[in-house]
N, C-alpha and C. Protein backbone atom coordinates (compact mmCIF):
# COMPACT_ATOMS: atom_id res chain seq x y z
N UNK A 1 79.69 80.13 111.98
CA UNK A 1 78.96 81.26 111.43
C UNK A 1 79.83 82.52 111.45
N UNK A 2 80.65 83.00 112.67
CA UNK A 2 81.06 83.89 112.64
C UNK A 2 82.55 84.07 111.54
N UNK A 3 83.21 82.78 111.33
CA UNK A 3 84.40 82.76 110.63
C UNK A 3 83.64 83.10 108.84
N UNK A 4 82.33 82.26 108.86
CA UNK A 4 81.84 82.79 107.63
C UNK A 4 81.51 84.13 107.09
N UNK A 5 81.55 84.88 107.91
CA UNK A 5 81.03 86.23 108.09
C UNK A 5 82.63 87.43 108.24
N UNK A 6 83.16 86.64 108.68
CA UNK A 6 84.71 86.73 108.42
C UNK A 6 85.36 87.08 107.43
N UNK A 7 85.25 85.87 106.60
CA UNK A 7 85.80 85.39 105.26
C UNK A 7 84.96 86.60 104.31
N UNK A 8 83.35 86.83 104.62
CA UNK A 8 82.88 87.13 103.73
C UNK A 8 83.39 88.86 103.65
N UNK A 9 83.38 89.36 104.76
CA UNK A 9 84.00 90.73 105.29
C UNK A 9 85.18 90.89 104.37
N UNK A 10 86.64 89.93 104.73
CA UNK A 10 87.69 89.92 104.37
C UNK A 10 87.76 90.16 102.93
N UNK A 11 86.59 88.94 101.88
CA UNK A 11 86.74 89.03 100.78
C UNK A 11 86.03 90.34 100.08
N UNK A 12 84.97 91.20 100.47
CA UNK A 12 84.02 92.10 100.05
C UNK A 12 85.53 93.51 100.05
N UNK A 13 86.37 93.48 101.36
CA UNK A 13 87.33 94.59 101.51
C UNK A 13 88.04 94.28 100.54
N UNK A 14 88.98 93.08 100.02
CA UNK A 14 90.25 92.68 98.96
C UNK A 14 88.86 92.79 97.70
N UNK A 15 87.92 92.89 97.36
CA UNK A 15 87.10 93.33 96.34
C UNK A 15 87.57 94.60 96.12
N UNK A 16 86.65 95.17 97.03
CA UNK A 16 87.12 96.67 97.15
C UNK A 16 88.56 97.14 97.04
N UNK A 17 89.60 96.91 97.65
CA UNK A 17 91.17 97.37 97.13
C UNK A 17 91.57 96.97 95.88
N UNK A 18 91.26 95.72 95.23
CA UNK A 18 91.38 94.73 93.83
C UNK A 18 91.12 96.36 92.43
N UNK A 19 89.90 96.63 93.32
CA UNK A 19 89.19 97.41 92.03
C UNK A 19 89.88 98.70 92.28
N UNK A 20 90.04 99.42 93.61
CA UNK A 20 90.93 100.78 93.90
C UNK A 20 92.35 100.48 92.92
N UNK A 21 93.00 99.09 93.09
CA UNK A 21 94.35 98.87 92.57
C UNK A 21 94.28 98.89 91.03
N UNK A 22 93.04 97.89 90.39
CA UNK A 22 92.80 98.13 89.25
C UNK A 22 93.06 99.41 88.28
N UNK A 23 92.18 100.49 89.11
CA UNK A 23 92.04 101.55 88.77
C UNK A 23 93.13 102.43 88.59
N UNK A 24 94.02 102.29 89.87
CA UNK A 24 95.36 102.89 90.03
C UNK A 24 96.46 102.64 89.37
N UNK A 25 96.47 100.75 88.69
CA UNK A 25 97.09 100.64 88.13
C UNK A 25 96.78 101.36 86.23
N UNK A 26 95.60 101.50 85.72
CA UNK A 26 94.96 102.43 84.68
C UNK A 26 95.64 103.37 84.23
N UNK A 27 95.40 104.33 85.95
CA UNK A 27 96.13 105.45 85.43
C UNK A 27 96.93 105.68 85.43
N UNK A 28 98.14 104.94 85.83
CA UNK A 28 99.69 104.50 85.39
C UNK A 28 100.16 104.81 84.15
N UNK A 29 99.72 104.84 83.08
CA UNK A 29 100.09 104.23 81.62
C UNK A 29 100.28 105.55 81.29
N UNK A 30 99.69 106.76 81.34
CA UNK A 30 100.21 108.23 80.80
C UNK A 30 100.99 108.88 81.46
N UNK A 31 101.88 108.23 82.53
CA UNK A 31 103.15 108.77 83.72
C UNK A 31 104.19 108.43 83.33
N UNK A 32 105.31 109.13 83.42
CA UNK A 32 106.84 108.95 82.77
C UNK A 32 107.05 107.86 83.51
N UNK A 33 106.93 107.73 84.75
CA UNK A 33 107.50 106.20 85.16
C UNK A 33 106.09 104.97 85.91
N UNK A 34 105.21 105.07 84.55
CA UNK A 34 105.01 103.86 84.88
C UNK A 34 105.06 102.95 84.43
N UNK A 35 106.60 102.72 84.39
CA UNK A 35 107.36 101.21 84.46
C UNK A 35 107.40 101.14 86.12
N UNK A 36 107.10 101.83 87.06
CA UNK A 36 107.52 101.45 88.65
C UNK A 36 106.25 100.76 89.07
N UNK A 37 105.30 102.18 89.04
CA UNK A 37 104.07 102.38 89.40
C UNK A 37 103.15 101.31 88.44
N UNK A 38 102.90 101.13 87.60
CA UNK A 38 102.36 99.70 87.12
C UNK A 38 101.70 98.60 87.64
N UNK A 39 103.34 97.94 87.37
CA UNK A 39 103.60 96.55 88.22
C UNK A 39 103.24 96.61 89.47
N UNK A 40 103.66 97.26 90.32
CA UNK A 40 102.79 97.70 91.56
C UNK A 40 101.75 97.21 91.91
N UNK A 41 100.86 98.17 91.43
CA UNK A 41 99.35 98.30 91.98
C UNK A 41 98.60 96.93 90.94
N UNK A 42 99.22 96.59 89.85
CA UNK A 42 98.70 95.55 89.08
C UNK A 42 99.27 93.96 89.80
N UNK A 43 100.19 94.27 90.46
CA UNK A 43 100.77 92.61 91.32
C UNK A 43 99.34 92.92 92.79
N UNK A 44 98.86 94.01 93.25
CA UNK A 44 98.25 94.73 94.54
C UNK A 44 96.75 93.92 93.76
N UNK A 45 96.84 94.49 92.49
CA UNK A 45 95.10 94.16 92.17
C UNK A 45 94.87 92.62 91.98
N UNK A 46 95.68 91.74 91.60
CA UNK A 46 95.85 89.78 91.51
C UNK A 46 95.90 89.40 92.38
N UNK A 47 96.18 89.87 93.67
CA UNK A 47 96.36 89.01 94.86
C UNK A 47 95.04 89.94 95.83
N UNK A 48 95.08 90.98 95.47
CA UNK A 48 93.56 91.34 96.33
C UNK A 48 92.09 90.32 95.45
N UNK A 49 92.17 90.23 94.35
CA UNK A 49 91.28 89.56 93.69
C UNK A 49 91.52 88.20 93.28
N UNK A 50 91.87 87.62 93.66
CA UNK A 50 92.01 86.20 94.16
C UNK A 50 92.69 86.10 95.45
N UNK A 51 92.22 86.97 96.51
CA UNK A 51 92.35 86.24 97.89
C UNK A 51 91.95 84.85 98.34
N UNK A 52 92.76 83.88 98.89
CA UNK A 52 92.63 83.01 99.01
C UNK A 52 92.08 81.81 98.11
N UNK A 53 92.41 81.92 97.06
CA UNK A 53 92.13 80.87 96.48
C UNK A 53 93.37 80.00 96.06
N UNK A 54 92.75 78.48 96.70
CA UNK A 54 93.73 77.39 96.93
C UNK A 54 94.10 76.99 95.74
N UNK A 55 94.16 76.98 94.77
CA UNK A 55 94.34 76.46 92.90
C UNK A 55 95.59 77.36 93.08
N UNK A 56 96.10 78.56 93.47
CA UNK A 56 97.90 78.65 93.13
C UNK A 56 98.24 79.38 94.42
N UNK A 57 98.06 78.80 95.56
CA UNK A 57 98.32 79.26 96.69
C UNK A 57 100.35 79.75 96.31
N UNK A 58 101.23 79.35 96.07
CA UNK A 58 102.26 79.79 96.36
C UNK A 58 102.71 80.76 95.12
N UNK A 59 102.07 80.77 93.95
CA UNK A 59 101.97 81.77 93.23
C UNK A 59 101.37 82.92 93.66
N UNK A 60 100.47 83.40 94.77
CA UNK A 60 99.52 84.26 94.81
C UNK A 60 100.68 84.95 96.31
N UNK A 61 101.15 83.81 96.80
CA UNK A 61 101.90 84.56 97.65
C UNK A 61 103.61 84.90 97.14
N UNK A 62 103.84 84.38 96.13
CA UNK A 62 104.98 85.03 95.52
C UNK A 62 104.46 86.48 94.97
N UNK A 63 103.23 86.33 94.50
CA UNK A 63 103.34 87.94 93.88
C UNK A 63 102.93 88.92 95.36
N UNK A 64 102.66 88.44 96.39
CA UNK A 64 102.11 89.24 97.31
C UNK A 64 103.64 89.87 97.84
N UNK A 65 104.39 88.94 97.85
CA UNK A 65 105.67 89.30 98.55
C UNK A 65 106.52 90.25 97.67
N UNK A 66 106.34 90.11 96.34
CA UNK A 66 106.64 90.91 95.36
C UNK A 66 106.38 92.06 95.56
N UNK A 67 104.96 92.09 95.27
CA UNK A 67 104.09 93.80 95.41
C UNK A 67 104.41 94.28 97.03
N UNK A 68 104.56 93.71 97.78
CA UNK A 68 105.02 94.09 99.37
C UNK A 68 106.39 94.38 98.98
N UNK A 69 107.63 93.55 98.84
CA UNK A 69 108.93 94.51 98.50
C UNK A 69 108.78 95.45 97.51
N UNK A 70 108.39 95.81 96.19
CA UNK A 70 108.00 96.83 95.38
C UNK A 70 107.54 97.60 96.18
N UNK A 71 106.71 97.53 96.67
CA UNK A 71 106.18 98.78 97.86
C UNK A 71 106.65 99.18 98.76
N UNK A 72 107.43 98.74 99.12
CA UNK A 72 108.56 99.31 100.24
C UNK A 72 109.77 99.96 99.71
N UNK A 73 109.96 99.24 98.59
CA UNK A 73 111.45 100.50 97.92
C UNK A 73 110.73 101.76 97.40
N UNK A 74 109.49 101.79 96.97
CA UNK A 74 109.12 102.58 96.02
C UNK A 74 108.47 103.87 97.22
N UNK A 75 107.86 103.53 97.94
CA UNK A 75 107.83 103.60 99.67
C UNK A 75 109.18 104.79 100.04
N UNK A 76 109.94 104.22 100.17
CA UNK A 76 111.19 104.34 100.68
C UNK A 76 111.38 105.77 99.15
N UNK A 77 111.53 105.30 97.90
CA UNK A 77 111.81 105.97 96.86
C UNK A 77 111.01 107.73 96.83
N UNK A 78 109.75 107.14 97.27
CA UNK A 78 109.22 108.61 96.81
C UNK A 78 109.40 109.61 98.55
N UNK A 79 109.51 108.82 99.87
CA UNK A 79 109.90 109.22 100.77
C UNK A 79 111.06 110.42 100.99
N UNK A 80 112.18 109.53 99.97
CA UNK A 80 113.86 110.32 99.90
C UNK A 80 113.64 111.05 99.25
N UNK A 81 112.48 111.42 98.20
CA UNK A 81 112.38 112.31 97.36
C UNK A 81 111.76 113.76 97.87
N UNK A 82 110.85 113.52 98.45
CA UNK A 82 109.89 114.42 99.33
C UNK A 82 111.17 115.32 99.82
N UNK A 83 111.93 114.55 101.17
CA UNK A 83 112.90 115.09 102.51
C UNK A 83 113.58 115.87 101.47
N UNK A 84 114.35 115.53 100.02
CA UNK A 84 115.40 116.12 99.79
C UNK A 84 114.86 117.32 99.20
N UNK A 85 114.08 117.42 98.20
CA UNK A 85 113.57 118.25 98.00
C UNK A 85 112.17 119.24 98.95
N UNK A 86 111.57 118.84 99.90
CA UNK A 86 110.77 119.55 100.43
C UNK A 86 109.52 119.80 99.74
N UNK A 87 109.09 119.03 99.15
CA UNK A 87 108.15 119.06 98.80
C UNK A 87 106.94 118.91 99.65
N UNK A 88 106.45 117.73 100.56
CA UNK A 88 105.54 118.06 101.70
C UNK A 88 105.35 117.87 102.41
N UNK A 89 106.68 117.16 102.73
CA UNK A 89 106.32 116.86 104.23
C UNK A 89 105.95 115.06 104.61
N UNK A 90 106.49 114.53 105.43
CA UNK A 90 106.03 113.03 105.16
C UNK A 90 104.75 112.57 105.97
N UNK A 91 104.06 113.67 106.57
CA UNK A 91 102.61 113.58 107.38
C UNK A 91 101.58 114.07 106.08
N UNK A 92 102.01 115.03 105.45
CA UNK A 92 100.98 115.65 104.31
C UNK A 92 100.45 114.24 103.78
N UNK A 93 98.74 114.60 103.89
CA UNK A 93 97.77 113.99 103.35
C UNK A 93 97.14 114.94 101.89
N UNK A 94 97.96 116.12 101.56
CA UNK A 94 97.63 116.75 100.45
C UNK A 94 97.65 116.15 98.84
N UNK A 95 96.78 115.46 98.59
CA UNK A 95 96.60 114.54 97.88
C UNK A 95 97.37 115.49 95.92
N UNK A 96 97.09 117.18 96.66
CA UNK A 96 97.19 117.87 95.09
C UNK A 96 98.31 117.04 95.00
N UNK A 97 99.72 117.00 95.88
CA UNK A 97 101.21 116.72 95.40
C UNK A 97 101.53 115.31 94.91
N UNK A 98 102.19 115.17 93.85
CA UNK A 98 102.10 114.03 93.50
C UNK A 98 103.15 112.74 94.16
N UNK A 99 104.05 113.45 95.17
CA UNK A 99 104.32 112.43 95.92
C UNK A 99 103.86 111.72 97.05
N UNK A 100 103.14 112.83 97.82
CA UNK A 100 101.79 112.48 98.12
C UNK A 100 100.88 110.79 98.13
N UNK A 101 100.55 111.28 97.11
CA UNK A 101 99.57 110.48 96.19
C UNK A 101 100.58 108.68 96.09
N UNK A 102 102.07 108.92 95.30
CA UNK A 102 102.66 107.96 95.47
C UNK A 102 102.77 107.02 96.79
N UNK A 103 103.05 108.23 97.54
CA UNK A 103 103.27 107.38 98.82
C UNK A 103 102.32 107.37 99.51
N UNK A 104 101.07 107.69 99.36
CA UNK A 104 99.82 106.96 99.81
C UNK A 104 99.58 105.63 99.64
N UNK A 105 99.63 105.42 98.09
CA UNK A 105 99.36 104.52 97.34
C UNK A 105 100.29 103.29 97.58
N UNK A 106 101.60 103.36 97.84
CA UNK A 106 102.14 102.31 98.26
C UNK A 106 102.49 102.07 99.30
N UNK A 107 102.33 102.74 100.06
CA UNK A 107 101.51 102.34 101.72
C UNK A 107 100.43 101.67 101.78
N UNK A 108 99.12 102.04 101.15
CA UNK A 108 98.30 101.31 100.71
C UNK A 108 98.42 99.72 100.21
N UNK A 109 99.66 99.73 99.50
CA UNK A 109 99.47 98.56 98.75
C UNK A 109 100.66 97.28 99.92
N UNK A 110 101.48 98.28 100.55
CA UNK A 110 102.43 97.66 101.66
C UNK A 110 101.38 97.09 102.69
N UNK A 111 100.55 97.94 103.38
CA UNK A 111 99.49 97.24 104.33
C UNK A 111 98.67 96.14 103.53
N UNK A 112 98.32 96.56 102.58
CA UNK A 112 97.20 95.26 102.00
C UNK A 112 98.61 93.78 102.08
N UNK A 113 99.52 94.11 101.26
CA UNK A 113 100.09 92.98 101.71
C UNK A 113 100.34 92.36 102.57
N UNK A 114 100.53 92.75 103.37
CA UNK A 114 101.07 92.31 104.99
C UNK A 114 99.71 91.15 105.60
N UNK A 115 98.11 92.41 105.12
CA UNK A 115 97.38 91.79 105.57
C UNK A 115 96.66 90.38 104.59
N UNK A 116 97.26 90.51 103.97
CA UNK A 116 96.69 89.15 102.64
C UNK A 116 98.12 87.96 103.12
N UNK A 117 99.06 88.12 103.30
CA UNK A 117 99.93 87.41 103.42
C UNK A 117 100.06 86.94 105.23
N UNK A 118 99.23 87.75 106.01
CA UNK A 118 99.07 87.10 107.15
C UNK A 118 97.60 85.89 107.18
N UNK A 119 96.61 86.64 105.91
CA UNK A 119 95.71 86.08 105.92
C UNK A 119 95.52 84.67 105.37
N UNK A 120 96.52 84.57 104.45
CA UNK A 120 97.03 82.99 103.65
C UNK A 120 97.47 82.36 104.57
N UNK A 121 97.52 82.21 106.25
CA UNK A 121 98.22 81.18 106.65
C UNK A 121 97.05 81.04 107.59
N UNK A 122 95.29 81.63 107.24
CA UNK A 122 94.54 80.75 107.37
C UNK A 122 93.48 80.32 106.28
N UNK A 123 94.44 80.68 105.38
CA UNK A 123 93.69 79.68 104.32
C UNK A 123 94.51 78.24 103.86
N UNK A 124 95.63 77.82 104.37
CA UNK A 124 96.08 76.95 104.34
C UNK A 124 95.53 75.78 105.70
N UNK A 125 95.04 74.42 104.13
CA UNK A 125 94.65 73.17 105.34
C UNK A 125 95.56 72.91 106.86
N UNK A 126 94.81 72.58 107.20
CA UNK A 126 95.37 72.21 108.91
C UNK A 126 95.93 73.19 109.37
N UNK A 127 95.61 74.50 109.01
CA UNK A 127 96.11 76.02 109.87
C UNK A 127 94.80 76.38 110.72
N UNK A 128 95.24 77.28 111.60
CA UNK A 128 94.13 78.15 112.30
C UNK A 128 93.17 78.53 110.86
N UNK A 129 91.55 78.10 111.64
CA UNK A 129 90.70 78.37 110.32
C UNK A 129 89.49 79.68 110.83
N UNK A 130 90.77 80.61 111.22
CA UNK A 130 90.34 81.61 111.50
C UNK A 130 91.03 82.92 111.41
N UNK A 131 90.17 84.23 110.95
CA UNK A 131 90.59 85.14 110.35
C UNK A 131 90.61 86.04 112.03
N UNK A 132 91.94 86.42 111.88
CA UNK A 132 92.18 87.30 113.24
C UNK A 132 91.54 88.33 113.23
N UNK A 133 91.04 89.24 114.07
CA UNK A 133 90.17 90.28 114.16
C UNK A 133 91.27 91.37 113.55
N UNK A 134 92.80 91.60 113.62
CA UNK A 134 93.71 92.34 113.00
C UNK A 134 93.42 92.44 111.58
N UNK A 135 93.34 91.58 111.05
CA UNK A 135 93.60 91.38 109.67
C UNK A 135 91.82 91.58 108.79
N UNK A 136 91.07 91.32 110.05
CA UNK A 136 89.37 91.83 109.30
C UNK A 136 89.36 93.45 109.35
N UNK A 137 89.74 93.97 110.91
CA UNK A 137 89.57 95.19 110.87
C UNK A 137 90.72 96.34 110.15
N UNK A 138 92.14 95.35 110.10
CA UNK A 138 92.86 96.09 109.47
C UNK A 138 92.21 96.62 108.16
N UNK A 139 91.62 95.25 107.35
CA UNK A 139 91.51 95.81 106.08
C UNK A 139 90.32 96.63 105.73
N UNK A 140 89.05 96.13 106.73
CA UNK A 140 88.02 97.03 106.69
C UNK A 140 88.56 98.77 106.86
N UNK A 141 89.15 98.65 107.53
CA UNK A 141 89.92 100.37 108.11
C UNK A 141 90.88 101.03 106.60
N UNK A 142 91.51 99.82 105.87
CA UNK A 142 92.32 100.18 104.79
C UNK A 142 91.45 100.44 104.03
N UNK A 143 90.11 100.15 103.52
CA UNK A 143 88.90 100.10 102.74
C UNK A 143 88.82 101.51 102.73
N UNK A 144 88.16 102.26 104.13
CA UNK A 144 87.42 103.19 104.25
C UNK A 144 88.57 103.83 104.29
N UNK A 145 89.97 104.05 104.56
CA UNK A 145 90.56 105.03 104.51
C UNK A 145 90.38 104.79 102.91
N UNK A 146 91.03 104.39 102.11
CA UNK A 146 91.46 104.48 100.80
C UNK A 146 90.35 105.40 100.20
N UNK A 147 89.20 104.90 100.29
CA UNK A 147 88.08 105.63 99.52
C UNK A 147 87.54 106.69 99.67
N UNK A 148 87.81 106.76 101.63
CA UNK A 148 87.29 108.44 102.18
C UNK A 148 88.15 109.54 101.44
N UNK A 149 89.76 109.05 101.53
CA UNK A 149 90.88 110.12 101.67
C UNK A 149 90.79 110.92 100.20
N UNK A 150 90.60 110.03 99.17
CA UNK A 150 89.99 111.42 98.00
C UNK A 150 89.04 112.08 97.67
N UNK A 151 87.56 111.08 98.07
CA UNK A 151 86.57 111.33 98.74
C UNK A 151 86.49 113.20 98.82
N UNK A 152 87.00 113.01 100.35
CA UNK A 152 87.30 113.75 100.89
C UNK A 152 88.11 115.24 100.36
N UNK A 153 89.32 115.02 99.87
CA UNK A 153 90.33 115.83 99.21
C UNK A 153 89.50 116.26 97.58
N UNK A 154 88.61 115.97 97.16
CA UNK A 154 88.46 115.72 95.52
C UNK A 154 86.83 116.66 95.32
N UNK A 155 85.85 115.84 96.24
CA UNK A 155 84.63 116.30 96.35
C UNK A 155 84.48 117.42 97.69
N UNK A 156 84.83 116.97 98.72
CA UNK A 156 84.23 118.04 99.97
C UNK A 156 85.15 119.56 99.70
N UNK A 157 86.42 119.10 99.49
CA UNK A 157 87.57 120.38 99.89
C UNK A 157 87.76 120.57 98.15
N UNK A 158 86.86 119.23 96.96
CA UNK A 158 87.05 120.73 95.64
C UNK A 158 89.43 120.43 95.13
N UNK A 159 90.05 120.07 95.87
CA UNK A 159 91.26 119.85 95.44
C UNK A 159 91.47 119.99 94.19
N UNK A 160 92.79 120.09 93.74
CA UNK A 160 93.12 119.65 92.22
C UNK A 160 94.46 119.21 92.46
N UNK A 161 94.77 118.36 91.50
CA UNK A 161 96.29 117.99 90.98
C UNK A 161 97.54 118.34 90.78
N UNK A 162 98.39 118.72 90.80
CA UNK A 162 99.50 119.06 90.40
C UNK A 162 100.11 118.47 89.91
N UNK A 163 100.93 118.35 88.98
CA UNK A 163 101.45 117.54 88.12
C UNK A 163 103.35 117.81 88.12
């Protein structure tokens, strides 16, 4: 009962990020570089929305490992960009700046991987057929951050964009 309740947790959160990634990947398409940003959050939204399903298990974790290295250079990319220029700082949660926002977002999409690709090695037969409490609460916690943090920045504090 409780692993069912598990699974069902696990899959309702990779719902929830599938559709955040969806979305993120959307508004990609009117940005000078989304040829980076794209692929990204669109490899983030296929493997959050088909979590665990056994029909292309090593396809689902090739793109996971994909969107996890993409997210770490790009990670890394908008990071070096911030320091050199000073833009905000690598603690700023100021969502106006748009590196910000980048490197939220693929932090975002670096943790979801980690936790979908720890989570495929209990969806594989004759593995532990159990979802570690890390990987339920990680993603429940990735859920509510993702959705509070503009939430928050957009409606309570009123924010705007910078471009």
């Amino acid at each position: 009962m409780a692993i069912s309740r598990s699974r069902e947790l696990f899959s309702l959160c990779s719902l929830l990020m599938g559709t955040l990634f969806a979305y993120s990947a959307s508004v990609q398409l009117n940005d000078s570089d989304w040829y980076f940003w794209f692929p990204l959050y669109s490899c983030a939204c296929v493997v959050n929305l088909t979590n665990c399903i056994i029909i292309f298990p090593k396809l689902n974790r090739k793109v996971a490992k994909l969107a996890l290295w993409l997210g770490i250079l790009l990670f890394a990319k908008v990071v070096v960009e911030d320091l050199v220029y000073g833009i905000s700082g690598f603690w700023s949660l100021d969502l106006s700046e748009r590196v910000v926002r980048e490197k939220t977002g693929s932090l975002l999409v670096i943790l979801s991987m980690i936790l979908h690709l720890h989570m495929e090695q209990s969806c594989v037969p004759n593995k532990q057929n159990q979802i570690s409490s890390l990987v339920n609460y990680g993603m429940l916690i990735l859920v509510l951050f993702s959705y509070m943090l503009p939430f928050v920045f957009f409606v309570v504090r009123k924010g705007e964009m910078k471009f």
